[in-house]
N, C-alpha and C. Protein backbone atom coordinates (compact mmCIF):
# COMPACT_ATOMS: atom_id res chain seq x y z
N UNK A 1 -127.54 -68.35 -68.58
CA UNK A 1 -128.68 -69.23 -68.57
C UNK A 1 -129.91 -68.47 -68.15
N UNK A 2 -130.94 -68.97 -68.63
CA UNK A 2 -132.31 -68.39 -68.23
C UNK A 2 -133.17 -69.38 -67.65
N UNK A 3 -134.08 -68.90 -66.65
CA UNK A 3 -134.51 -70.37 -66.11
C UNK A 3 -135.98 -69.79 -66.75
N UNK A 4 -136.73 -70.95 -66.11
CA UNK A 4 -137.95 -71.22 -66.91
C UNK A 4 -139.27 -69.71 -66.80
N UNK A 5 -138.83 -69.12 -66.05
CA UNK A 5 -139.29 -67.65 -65.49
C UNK A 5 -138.89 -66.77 -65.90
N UNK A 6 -137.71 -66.89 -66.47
CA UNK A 6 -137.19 -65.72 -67.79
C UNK A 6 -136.10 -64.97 -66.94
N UNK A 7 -136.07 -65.46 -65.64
CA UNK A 7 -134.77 -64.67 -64.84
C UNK A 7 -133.49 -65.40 -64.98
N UNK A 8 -132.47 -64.04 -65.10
CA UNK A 8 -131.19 -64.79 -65.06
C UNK A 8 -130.75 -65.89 -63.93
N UNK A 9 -129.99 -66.86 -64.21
CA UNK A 9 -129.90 -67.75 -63.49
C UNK A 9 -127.89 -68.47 -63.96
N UNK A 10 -127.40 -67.64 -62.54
CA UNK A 10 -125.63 -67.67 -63.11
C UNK A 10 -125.22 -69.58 -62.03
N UNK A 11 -124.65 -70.35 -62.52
CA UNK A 11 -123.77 -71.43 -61.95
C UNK A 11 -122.53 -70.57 -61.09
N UNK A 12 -122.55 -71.24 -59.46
CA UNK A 12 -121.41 -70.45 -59.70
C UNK A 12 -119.76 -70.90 -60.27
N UNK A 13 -119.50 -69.27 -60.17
CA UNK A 13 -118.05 -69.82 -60.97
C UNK A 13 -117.35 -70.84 -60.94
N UNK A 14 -116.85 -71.78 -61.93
CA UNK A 14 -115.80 -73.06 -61.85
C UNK A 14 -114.45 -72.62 -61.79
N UNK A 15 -114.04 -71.27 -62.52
CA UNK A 15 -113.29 -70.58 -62.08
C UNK A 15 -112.71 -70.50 -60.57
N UNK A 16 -113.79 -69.48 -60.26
CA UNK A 16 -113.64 -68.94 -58.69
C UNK A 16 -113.32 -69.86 -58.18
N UNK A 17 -114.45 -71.06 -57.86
CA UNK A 17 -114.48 -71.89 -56.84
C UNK A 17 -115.18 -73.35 -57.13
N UNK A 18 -114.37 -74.08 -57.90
CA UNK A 18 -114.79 -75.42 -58.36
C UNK A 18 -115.50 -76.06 -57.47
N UNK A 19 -115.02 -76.37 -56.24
CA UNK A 19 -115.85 -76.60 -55.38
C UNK A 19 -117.49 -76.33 -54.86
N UNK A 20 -117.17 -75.24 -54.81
CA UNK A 20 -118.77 -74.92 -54.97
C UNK A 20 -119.35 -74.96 -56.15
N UNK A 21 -119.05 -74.91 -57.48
CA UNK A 21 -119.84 -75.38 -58.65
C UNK A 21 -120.19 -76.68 -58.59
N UNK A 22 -119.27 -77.94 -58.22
CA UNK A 22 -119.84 -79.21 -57.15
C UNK A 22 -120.75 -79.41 -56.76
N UNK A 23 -120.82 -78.55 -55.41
CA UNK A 23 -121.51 -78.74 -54.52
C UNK A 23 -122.96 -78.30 -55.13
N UNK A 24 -123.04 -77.35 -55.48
CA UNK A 24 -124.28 -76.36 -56.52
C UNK A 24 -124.75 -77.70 -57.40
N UNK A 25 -123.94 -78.24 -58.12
CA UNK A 25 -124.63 -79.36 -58.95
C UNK A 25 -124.67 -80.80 -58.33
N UNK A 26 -124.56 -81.13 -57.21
CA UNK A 26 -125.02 -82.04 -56.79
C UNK A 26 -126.50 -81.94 -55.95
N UNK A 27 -126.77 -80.61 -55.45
CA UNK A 27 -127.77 -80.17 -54.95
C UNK A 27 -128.99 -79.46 -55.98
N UNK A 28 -128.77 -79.29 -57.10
CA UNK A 28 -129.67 -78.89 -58.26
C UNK A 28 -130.09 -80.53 -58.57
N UNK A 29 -129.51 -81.54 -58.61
CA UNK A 29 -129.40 -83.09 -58.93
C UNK A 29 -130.77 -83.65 -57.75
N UNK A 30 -130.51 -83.27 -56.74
CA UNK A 30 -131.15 -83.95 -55.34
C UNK A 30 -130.05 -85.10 -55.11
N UNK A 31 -128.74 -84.98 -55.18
CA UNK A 31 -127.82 -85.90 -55.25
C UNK A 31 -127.45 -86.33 -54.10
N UNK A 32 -128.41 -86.25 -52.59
CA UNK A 32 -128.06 -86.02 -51.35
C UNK A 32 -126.79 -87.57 -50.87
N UNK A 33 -127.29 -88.58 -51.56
CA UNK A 33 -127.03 -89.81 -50.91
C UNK A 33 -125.37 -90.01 -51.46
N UNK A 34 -125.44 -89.72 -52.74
CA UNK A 34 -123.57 -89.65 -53.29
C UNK A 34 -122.70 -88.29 -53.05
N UNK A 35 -123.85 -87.53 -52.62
CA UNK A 35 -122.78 -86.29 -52.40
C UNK A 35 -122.33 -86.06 -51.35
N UNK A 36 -122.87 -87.04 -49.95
CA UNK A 36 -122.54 -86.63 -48.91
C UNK A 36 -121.25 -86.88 -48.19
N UNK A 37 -120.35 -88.46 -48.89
CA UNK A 37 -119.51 -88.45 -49.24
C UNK A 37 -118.34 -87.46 -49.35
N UNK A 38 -118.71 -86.49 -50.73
CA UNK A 38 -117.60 -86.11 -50.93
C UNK A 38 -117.95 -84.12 -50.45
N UNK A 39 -119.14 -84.14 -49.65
CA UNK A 39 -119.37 -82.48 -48.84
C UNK A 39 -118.57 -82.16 -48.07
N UNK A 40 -117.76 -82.84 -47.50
CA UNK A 40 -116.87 -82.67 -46.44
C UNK A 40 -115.52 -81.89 -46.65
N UNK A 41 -114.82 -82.80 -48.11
CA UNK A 41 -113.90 -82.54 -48.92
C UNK A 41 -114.33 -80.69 -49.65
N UNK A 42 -115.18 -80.81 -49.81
CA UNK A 42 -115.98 -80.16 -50.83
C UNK A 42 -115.63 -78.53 -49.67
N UNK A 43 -116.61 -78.67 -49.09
CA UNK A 43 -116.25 -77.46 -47.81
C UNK A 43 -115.24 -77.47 -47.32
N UNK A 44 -113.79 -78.08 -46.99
CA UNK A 44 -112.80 -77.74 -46.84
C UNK A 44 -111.71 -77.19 -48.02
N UNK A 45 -112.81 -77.22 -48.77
CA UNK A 45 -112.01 -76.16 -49.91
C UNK A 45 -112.52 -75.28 -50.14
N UNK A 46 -114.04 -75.01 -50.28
CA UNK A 46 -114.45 -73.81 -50.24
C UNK A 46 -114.76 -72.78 -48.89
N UNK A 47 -113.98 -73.39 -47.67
CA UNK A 47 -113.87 -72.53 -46.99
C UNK A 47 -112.84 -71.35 -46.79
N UNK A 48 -112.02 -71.59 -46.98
CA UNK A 48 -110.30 -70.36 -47.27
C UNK A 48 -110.77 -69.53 -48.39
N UNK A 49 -111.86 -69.84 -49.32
CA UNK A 49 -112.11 -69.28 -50.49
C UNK A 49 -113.38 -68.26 -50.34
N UNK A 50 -114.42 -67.96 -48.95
CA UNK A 50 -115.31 -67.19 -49.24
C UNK A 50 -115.19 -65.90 -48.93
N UNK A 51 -114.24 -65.30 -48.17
CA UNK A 51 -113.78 -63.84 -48.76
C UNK A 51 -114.08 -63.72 -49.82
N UNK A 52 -113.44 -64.37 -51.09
CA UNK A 52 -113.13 -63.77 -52.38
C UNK A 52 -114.51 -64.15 -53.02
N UNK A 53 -115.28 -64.96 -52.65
CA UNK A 53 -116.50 -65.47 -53.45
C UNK A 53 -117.23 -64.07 -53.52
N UNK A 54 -118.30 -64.34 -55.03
CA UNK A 54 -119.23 -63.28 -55.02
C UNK A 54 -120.54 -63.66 -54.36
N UNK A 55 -121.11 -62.88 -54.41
CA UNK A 55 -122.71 -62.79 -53.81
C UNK A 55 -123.36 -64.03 -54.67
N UNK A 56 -123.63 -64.33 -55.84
CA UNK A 56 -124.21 -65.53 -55.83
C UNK A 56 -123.79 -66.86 -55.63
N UNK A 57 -122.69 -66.98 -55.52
CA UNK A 57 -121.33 -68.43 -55.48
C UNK A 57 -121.80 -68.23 -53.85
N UNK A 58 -121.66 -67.06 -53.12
CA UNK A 58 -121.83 -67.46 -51.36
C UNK A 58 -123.50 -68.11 -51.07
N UNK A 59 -124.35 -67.53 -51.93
CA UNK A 59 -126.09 -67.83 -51.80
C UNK A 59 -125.85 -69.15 -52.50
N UNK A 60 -125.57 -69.72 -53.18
CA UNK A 60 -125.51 -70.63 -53.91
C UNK A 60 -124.84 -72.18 -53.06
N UNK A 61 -123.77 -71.65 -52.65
CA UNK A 61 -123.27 -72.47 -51.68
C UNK A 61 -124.10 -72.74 -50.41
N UNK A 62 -125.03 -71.47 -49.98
CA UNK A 62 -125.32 -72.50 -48.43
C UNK A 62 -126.90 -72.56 -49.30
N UNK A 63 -127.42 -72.14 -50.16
CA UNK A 63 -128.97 -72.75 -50.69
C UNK A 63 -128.42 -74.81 -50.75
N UNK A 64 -127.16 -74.72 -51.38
CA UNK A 64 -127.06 -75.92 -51.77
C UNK A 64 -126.83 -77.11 -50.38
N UNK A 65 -126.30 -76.30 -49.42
CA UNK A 65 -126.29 -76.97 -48.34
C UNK A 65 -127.83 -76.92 -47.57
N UNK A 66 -128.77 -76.45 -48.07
CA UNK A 66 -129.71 -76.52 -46.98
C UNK A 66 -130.16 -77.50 -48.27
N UNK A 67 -130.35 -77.60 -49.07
CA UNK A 67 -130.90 -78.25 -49.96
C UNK A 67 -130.65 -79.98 -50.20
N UNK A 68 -129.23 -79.88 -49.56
CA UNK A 68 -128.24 -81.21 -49.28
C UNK A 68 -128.62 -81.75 -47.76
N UNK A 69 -129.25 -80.86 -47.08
CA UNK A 69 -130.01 -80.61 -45.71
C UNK A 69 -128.43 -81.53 -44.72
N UNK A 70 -127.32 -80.59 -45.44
CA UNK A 70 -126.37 -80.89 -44.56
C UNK A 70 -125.54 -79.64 -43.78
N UNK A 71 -125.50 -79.45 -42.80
CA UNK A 71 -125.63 -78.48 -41.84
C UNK A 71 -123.84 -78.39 -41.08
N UNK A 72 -123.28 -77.31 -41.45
CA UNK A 72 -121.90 -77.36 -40.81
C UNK A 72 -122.00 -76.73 -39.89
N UNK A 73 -121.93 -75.54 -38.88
CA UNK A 73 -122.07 -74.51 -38.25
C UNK A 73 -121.00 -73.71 -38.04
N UNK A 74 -119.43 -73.75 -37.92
CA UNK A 74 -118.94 -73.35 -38.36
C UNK A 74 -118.51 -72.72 -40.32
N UNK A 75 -118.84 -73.31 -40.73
CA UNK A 75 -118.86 -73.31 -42.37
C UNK A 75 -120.04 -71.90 -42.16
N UNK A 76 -121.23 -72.39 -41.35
CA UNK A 76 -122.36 -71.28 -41.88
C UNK A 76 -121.89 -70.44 -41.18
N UNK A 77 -121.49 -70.33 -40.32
CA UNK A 77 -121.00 -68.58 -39.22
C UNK A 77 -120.15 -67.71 -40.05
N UNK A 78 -118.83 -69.10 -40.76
CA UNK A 78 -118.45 -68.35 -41.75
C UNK A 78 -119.10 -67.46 -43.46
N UNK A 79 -119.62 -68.56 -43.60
CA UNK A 79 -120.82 -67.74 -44.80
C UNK A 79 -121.48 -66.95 -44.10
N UNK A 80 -122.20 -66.54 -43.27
CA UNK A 80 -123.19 -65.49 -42.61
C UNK A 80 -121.91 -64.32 -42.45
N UNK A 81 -120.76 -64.60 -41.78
CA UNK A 81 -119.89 -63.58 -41.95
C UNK A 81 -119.35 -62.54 -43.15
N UNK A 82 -119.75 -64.09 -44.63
CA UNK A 82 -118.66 -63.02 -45.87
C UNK A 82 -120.30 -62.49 -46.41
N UNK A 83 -121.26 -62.93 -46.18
CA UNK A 83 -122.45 -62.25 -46.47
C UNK A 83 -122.76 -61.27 -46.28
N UNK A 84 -122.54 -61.34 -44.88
CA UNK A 84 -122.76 -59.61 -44.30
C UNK A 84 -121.93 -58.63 -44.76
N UNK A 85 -120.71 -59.13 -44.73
CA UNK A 85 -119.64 -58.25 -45.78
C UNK A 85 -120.36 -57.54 -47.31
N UNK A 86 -120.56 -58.68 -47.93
CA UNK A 86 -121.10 -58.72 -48.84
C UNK A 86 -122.37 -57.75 -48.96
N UNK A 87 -123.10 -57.73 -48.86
CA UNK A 87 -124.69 -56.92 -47.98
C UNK A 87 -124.67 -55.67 -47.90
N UNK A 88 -123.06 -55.39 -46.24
CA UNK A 88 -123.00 -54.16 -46.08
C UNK A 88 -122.29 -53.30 -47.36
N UNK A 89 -121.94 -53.80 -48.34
CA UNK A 89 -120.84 -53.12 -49.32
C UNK A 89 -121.51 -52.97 -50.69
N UNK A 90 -122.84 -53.40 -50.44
CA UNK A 90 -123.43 -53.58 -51.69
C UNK A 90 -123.00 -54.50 -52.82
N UNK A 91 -122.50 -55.55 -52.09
CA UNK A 91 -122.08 -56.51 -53.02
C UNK A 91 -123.38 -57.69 -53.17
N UNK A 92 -124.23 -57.70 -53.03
CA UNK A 92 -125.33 -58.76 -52.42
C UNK A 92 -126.66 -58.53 -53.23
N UNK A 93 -127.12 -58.69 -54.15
CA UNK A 93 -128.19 -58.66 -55.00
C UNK A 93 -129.25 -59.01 -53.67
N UNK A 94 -130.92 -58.52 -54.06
CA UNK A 94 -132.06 -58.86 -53.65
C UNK A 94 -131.88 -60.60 -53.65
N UNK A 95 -131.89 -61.27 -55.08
CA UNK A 95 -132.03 -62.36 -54.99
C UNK A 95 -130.73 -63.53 -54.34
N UNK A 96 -129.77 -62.71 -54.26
CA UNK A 96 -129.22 -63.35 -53.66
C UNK A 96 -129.37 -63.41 -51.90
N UNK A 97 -129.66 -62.32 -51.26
CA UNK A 97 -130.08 -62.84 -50.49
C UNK A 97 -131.34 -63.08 -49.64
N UNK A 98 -132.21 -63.03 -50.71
CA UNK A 98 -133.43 -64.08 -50.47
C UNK A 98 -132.57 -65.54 -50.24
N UNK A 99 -132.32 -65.96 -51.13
CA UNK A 99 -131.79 -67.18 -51.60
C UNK A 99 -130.77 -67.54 -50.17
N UNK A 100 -130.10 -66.80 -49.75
CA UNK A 100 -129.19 -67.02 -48.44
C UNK A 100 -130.24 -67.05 -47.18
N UNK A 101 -131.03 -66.01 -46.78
CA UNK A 101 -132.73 -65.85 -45.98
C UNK A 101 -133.37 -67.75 -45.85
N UNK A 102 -133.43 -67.73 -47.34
CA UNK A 102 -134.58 -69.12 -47.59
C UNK A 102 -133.47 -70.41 -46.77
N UNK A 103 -131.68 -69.99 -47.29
CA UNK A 103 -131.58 -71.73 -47.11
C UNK A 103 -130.80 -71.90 -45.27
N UNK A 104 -131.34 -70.32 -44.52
CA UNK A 104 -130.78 -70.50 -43.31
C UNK A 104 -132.00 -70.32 -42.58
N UNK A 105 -132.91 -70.42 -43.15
CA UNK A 105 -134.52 -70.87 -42.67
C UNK A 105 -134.57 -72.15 -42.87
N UNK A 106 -134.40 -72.34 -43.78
CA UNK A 106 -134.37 -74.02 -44.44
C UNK A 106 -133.84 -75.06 -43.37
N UNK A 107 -132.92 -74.52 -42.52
CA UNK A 107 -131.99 -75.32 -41.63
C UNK A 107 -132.15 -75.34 -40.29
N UNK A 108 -133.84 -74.05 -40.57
CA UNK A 108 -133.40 -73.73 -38.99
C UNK A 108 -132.76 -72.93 -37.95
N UNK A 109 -131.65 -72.12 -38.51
CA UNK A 109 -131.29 -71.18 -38.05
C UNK A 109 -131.53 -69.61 -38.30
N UNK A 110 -132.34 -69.74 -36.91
CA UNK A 110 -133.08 -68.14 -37.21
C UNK A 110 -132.54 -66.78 -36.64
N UNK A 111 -131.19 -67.26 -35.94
CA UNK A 111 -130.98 -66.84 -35.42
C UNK A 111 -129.80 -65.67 -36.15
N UNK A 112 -129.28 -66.01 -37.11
CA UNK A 112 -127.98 -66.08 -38.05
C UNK A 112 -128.42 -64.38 -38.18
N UNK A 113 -127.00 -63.41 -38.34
CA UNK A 113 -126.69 -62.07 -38.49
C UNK A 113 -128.29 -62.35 -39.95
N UNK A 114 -127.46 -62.87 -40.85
CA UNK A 114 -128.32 -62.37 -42.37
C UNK A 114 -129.92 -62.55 -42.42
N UNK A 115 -129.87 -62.99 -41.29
CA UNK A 115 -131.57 -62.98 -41.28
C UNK A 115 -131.91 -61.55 -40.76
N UNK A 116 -131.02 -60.60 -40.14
CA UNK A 116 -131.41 -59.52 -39.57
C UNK A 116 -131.09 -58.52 -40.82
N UNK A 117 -130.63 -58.67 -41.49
CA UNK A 117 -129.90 -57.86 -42.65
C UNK A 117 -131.14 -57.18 -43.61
């Protein structure tokens, strides 16, 4: 997909992690009021799964949670954890973690490893 700026723009995988393709499209929606419901469900599945996630499926997942302006803190310690992984290994595009930067500003937490990254 191309977004309206001419930059690539990937969903993440339904493959990888259905869950977070979910969560990603209920938060591209502004779907805050029906999705909040089923975020709960949603993050207890994509949590055992972010080791293996890539760099945009992990930015994608907490943009969508700051965007859902629903806030886990365990869930994010764990994403700030496979990020940094991610980051230090060169697995982590510029825009991806802008995009991780923006949605743990977004929430408020300034404190988080990836803001130092």
């Amino acid at each position: 997909q191309r977004s309206a700026g001419g930059r690539s723009r990937q969903p993440p995988s339904e493959a990888l992690c259905p869950a977070a393709a979910e969560l990603h499209r209920h938060a591209q929606a502004g779907d805050r009021g029906s999705a909040a419901e089923r975020i709960p469900a949603l993050l207890a599945d994509i949590a055992p799964a972010l080791q293996e996630l890539d760099g945009w499926t992990l930015s994608a997942t907490v943009w969508s949670l700051a965007k859902l302006q629903f806030r886990d803190g365990p869930l994010l310690n764990a994403i700030s954890a496979a990020s940094l992984i991610k980051i230090t290994s060169g697995d982590f595009r510029a825009q991806h973690l802008a995009r991780t930067a923006w949605a743990f500003a977004r929430m408020m937490l300034y404190d988080s490893p990836v803001l130092d990254a």
